[in-house]
N, C-alpha and C. Protein backbone atom coordinates (compact mmCIF):
# COMPACT_ATOMS: atom_id res chain seq x y z
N UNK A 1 49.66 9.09 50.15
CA UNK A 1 49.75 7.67 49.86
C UNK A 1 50.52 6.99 50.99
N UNK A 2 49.81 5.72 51.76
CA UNK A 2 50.54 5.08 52.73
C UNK A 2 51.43 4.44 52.25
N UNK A 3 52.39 3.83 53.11
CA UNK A 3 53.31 3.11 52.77
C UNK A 3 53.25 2.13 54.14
N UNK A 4 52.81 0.36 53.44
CA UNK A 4 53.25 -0.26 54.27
C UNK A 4 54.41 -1.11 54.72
N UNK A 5 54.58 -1.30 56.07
CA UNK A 5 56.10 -2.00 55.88
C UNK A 5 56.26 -2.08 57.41
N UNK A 6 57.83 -2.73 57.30
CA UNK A 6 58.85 -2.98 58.55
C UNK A 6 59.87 -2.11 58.30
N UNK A 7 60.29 -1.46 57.34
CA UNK A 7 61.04 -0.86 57.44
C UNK A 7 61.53 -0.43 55.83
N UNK A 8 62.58 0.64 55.81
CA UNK A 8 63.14 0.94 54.57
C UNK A 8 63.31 -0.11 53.31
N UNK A 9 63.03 0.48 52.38
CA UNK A 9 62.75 -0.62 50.79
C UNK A 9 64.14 -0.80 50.93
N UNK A 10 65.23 -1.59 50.68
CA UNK A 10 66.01 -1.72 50.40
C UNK A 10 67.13 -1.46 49.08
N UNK A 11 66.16 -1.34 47.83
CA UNK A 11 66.62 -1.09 46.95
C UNK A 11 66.69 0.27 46.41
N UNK A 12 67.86 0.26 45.28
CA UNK A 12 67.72 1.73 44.96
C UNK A 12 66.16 2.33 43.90
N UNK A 13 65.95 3.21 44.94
CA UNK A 13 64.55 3.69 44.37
C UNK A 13 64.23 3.89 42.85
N UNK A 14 65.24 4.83 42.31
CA UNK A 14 65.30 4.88 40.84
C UNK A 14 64.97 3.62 39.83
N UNK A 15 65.47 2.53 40.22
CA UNK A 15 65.32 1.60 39.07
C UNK A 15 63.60 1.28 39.08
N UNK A 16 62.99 2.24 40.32
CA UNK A 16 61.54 1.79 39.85
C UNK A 16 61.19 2.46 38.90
N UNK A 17 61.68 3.64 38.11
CA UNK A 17 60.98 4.73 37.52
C UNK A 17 61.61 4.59 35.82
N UNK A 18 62.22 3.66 35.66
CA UNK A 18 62.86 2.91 34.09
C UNK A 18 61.75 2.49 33.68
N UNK A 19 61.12 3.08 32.66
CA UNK A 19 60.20 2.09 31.89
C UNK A 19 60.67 0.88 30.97
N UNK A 20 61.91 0.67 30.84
CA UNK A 20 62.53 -0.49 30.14
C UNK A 20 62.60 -1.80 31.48
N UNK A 21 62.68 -1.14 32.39
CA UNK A 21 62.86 -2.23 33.59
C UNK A 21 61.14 -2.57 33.82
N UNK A 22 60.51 -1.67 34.16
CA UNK A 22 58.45 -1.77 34.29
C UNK A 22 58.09 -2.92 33.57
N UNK A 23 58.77 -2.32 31.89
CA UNK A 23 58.09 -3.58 30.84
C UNK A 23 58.80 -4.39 30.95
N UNK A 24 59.65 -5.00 31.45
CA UNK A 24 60.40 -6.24 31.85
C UNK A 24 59.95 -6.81 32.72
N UNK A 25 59.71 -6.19 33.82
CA UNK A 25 58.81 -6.86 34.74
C UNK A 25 57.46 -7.56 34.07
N UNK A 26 56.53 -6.51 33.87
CA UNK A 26 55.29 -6.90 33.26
C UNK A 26 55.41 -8.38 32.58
N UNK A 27 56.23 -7.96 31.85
CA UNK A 27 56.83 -9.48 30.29
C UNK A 27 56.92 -10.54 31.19
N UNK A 28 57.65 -10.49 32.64
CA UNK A 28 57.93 -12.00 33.21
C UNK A 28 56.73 -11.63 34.03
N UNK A 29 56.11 -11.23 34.78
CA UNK A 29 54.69 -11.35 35.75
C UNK A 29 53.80 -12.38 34.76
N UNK A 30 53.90 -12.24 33.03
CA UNK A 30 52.96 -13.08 32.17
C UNK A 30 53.28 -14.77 32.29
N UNK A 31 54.56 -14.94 33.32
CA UNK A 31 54.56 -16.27 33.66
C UNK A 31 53.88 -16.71 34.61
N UNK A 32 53.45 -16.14 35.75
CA UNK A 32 52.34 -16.48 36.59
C UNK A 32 50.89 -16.60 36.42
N UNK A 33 50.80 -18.00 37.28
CA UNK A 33 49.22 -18.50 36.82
C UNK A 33 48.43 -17.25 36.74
N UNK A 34 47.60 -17.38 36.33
CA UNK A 34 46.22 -16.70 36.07
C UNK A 34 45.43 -17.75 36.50
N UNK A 35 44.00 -17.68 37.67
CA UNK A 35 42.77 -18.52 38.14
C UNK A 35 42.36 -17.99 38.11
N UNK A 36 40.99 -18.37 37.49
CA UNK A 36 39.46 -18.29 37.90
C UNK A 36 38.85 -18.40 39.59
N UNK A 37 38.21 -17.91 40.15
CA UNK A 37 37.63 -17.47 41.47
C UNK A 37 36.22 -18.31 41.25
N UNK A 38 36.15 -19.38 42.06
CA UNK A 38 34.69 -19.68 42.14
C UNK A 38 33.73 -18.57 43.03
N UNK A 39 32.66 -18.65 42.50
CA UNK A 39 31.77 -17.79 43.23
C UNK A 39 31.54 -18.03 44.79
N UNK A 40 31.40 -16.95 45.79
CA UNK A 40 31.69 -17.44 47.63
C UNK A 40 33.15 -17.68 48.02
N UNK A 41 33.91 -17.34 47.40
CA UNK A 41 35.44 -18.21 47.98
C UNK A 41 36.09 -16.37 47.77
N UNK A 42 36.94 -16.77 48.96
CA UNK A 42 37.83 -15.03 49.40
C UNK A 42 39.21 -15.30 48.82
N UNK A 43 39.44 -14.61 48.42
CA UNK A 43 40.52 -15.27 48.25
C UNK A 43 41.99 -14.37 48.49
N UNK A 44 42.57 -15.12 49.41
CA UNK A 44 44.34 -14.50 49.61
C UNK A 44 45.07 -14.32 48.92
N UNK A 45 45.87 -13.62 48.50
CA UNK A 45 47.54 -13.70 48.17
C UNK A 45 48.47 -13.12 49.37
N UNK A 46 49.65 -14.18 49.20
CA UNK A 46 50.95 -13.49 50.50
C UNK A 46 52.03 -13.84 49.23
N UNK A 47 53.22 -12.83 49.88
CA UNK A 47 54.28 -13.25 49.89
C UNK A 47 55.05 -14.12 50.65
N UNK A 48 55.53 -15.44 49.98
CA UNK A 48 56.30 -16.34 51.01
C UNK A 48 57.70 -16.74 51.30
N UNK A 49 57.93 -17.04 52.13
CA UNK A 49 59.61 -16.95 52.18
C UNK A 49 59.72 -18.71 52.04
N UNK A 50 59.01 -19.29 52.46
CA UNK A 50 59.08 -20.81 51.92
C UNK A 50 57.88 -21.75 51.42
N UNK A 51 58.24 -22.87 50.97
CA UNK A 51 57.12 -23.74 50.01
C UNK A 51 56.60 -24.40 51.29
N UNK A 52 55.62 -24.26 52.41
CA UNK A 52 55.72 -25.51 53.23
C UNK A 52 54.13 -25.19 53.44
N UNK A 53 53.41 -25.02 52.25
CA UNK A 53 52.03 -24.96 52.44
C UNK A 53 51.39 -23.41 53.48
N UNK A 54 50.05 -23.81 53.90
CA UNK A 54 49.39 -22.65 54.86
C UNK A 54 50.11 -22.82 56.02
N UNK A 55 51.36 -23.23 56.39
CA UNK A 55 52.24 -22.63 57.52
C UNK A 55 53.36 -22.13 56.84
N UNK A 56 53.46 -21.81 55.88
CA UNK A 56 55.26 -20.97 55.54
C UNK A 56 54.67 -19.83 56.15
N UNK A 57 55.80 -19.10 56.80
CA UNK A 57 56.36 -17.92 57.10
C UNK A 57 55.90 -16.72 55.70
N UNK A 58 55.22 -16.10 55.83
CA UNK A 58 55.03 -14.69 54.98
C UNK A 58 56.36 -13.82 54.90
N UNK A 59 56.60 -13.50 54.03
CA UNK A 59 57.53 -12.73 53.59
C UNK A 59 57.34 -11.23 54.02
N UNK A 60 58.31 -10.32 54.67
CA UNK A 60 57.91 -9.18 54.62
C UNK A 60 57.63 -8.30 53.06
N UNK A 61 57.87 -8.51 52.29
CA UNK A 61 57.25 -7.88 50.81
C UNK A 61 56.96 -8.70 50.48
N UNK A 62 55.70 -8.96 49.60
CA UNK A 62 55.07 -9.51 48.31
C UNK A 62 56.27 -9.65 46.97
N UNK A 63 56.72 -8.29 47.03
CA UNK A 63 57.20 -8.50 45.39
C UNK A 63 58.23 -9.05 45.19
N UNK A 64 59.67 -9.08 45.67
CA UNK A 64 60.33 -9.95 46.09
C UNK A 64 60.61 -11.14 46.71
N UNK A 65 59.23 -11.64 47.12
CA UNK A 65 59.38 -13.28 47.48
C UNK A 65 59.71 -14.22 46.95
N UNK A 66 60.56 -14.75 47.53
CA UNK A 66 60.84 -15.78 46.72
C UNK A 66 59.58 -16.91 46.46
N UNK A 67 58.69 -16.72 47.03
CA UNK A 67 57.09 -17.78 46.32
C UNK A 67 55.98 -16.81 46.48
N UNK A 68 55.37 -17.07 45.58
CA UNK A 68 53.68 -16.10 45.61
C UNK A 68 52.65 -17.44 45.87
N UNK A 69 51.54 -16.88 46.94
CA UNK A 69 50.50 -17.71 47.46
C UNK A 69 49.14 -17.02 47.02
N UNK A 70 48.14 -18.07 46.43
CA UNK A 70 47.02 -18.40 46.04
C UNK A 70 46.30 -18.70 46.65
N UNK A 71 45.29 -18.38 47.95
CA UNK A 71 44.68 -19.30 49.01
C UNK A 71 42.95 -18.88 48.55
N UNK A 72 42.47 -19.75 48.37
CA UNK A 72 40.81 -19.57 48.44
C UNK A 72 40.23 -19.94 49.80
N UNK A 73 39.66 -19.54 50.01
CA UNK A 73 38.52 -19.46 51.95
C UNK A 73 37.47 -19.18 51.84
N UNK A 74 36.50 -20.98 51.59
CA UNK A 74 35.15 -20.25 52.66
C UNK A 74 35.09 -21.42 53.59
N UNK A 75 34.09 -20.21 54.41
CA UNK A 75 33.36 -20.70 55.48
C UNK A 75 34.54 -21.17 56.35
N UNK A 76 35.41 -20.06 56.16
CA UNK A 76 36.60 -20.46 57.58
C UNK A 76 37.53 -21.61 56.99
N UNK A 77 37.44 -22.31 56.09
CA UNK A 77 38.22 -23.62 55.41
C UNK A 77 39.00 -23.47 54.04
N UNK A 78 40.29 -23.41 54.01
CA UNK A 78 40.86 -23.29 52.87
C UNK A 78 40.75 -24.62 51.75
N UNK A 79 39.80 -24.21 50.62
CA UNK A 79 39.75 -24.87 49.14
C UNK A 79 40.37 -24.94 48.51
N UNK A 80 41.27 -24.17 48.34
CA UNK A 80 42.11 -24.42 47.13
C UNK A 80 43.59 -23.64 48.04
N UNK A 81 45.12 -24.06 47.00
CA UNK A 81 45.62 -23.47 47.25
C UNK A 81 47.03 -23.37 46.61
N UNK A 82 47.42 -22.36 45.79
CA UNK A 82 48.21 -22.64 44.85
C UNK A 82 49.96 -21.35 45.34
N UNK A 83 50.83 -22.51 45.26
CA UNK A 83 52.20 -21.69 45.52
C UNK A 83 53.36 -21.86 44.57
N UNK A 84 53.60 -20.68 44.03
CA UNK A 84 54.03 -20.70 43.12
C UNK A 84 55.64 -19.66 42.85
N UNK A 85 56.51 -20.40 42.66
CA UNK A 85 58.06 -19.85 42.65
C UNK A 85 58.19 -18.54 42.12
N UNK A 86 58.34 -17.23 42.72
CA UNK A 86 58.17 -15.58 42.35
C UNK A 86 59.57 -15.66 41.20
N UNK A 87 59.02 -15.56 40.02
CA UNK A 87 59.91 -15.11 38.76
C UNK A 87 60.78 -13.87 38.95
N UNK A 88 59.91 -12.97 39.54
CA UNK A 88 60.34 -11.59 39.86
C UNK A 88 60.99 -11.17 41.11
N UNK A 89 61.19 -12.17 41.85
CA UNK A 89 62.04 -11.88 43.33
C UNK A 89 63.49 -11.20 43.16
N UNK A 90 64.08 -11.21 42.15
CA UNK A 90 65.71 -11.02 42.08
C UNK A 90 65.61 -9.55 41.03
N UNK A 91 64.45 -9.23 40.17
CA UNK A 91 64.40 -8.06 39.32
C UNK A 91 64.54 -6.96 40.14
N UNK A 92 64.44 -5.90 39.74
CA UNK A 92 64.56 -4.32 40.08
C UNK A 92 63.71 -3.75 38.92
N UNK A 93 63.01 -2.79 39.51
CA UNK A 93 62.21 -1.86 38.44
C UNK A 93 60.92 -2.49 38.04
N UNK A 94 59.73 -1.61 38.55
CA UNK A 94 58.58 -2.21 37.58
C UNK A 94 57.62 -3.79 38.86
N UNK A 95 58.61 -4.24 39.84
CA UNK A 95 57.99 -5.27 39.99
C UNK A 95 56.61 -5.64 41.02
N UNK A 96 56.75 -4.18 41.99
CA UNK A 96 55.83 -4.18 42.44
C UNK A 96 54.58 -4.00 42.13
N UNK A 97 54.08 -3.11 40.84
CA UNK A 97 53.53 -3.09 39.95
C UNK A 97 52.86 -4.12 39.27
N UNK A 98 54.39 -5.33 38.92
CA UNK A 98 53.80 -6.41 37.72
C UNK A 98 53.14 -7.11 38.97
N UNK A 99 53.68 -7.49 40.02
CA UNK A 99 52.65 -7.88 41.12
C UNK A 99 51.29 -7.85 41.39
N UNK A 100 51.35 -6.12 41.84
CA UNK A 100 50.03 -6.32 42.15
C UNK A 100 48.78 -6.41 41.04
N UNK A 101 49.35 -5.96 39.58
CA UNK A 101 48.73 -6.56 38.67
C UNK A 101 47.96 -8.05 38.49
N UNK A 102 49.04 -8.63 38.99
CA UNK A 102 48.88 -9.90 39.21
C UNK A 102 47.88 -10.62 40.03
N UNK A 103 47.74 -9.65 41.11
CA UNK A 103 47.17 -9.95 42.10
C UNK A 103 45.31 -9.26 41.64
N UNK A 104 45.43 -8.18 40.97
CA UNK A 104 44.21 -7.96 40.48
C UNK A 104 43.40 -8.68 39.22
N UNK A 105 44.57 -9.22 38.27
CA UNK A 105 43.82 -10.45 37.21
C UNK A 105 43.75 -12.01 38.16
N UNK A 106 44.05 -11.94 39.36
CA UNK A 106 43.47 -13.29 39.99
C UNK A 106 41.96 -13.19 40.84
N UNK A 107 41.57 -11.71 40.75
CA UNK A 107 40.67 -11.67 41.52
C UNK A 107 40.77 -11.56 43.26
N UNK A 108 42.05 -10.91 43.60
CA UNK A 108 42.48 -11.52 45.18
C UNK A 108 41.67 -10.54 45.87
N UNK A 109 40.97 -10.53 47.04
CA UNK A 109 40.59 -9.87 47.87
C UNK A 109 41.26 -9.40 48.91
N UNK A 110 42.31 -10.35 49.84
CA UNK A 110 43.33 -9.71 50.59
C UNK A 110 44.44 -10.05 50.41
N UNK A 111 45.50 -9.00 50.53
CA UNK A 111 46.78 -9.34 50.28
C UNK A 111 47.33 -9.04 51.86
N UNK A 112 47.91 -10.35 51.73
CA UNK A 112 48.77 -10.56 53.37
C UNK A 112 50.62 -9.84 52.77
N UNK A 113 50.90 -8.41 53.69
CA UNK A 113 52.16 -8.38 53.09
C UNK A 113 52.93 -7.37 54.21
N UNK A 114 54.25 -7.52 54.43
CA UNK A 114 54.85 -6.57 55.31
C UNK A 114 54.94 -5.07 54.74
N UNK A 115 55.21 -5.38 53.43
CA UNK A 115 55.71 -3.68 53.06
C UNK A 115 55.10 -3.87 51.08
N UNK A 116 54.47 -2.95 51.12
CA UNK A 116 53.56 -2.41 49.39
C UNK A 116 54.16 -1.35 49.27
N UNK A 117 54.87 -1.25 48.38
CA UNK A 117 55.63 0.42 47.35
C UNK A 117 53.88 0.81 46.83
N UNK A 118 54.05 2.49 46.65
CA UNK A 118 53.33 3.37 46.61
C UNK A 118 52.76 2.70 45.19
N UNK A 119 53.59 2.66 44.23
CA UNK A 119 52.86 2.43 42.74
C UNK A 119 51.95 0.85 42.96
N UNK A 120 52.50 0.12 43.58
CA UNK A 120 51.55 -1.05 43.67
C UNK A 120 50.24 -0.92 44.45
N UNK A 121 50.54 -0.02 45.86
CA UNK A 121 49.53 -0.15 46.40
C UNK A 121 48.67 0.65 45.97
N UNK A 122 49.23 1.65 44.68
CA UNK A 122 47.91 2.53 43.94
C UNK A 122 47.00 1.79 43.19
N UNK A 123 47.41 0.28 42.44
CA UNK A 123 47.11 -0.54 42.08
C UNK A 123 45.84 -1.63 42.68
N UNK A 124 46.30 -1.86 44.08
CA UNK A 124 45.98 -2.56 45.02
C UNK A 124 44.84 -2.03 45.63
N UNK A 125 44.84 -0.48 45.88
CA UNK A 125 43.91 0.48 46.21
C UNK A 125 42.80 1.13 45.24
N UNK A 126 42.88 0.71 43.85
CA UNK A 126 42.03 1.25 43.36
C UNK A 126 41.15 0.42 43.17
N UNK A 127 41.62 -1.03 43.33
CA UNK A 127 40.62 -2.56 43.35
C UNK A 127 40.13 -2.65 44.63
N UNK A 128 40.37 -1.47 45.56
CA UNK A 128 39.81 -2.01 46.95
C UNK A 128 39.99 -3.60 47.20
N UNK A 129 41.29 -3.71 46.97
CA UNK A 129 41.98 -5.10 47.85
C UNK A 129 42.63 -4.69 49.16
N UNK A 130 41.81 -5.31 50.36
CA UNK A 130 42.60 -5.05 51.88
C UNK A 130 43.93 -5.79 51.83
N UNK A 131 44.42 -4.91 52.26
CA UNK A 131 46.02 -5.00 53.14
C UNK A 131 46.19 -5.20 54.13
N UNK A 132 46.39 -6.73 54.54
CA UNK A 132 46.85 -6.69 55.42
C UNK A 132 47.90 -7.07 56.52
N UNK A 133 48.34 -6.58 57.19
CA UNK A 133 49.99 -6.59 57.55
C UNK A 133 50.57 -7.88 58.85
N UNK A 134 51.24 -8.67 58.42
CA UNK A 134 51.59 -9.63 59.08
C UNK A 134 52.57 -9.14 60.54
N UNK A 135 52.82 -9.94 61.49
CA UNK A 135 54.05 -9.88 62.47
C UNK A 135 55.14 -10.56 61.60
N UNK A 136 56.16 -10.11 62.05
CA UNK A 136 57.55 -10.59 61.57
C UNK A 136 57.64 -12.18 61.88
N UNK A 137 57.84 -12.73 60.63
CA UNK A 137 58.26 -14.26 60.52
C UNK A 137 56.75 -14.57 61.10
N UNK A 138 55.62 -14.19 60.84
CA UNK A 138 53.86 -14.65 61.03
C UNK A 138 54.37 -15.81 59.80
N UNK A 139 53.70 -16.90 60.54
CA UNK A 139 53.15 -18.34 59.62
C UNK A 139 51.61 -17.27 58.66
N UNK A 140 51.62 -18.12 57.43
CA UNK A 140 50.37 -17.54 56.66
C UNK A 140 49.06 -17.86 57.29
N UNK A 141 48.89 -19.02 58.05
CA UNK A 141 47.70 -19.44 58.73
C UNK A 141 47.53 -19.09 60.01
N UNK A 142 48.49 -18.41 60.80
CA UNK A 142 47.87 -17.75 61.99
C UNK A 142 47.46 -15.90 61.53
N UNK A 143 48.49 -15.68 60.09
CA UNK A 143 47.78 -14.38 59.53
C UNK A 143 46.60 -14.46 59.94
N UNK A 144 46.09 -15.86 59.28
CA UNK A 144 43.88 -15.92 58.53
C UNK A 144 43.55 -16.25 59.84
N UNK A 145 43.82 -16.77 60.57
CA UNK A 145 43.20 -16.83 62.16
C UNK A 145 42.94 -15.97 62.81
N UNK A 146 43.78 -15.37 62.70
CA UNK A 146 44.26 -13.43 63.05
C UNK A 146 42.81 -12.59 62.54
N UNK A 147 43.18 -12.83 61.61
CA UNK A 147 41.98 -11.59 60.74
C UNK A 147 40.49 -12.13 60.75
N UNK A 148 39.79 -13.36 61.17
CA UNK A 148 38.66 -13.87 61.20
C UNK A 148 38.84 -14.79 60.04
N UNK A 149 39.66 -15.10 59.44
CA UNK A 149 39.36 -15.52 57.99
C UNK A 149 39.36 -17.11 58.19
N UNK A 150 40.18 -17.55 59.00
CA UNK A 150 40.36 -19.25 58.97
C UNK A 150 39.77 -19.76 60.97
N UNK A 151 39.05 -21.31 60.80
CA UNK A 151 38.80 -21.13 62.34
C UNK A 151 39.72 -21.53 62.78
């Protein structure tokens, strides 16, 4: 199992393996939107380190961000785009998980992220959602420029 990243998780590993902490997570992930996917539209998730639209800075982890991003893309042009304050940025245990859960009841196709823990990206990987990995302090819209996704 890969592990992506910039560097060492920071936290202590154990509190991922509490199932009292997992279902805590899960319980608050049920505060984040849930969307519908129009048919033709790709659609992103990043982790963000600020609210300032398709130029905030990506977060090196998803699960700890302090904002989770919603981006729909076609035809090179972002449609929709929803950012939303990470409930779960300050938890321990369980959150990478309630994440990428999250990220699979939205329908996301790529996840823009510096570093995925093993249990999420088993998650992430069994939906065949691409991963893919930003430069340090990457704006979210030169990510999609980057990858073919935005012109």
């Amino acid at each position: 199992m890969m592990h992506c990243g910039w560097g060492r998780h920071r936290r202590g590993h154990g509190a991922h393996h509490n199932p009292e902490k997992i279902k805590r997570a899960l319980e608050v992930a049920k505060q984040l939107p849930r969307k519908p996917k129009s048919p033709g539209v790709t659609r992103v998730a990043a982790g963000l380190d600020e609210n300032s639209g398709i130029r905030s800075r990506v977060s090196w982890g998803i699960a700890h961000a302090p904002y989770l991003a919603l981006v729909d893309i076609v035809d090179g042009r972002v449609v929709d785009m929803l950012v939303v304050s990470n409930p779960l940025a300050d938890m321990r245990g369980g959150v990478g998980v309630a994440v990428a859960r999250w990220l699979v009841d939205n329908d996301v196709d790529v996840v823009v992220a510096g570093r995925i823990g093993p249990h999420a990206l088993e998650v992430i990987s069994a939906k065949k959602i691409q991963v893919v990995q930003p430069q340090p302090r990457e704006a979210l819209d030169s990510v999609l420029r980057r990858i073919g996704l935005l012109a």
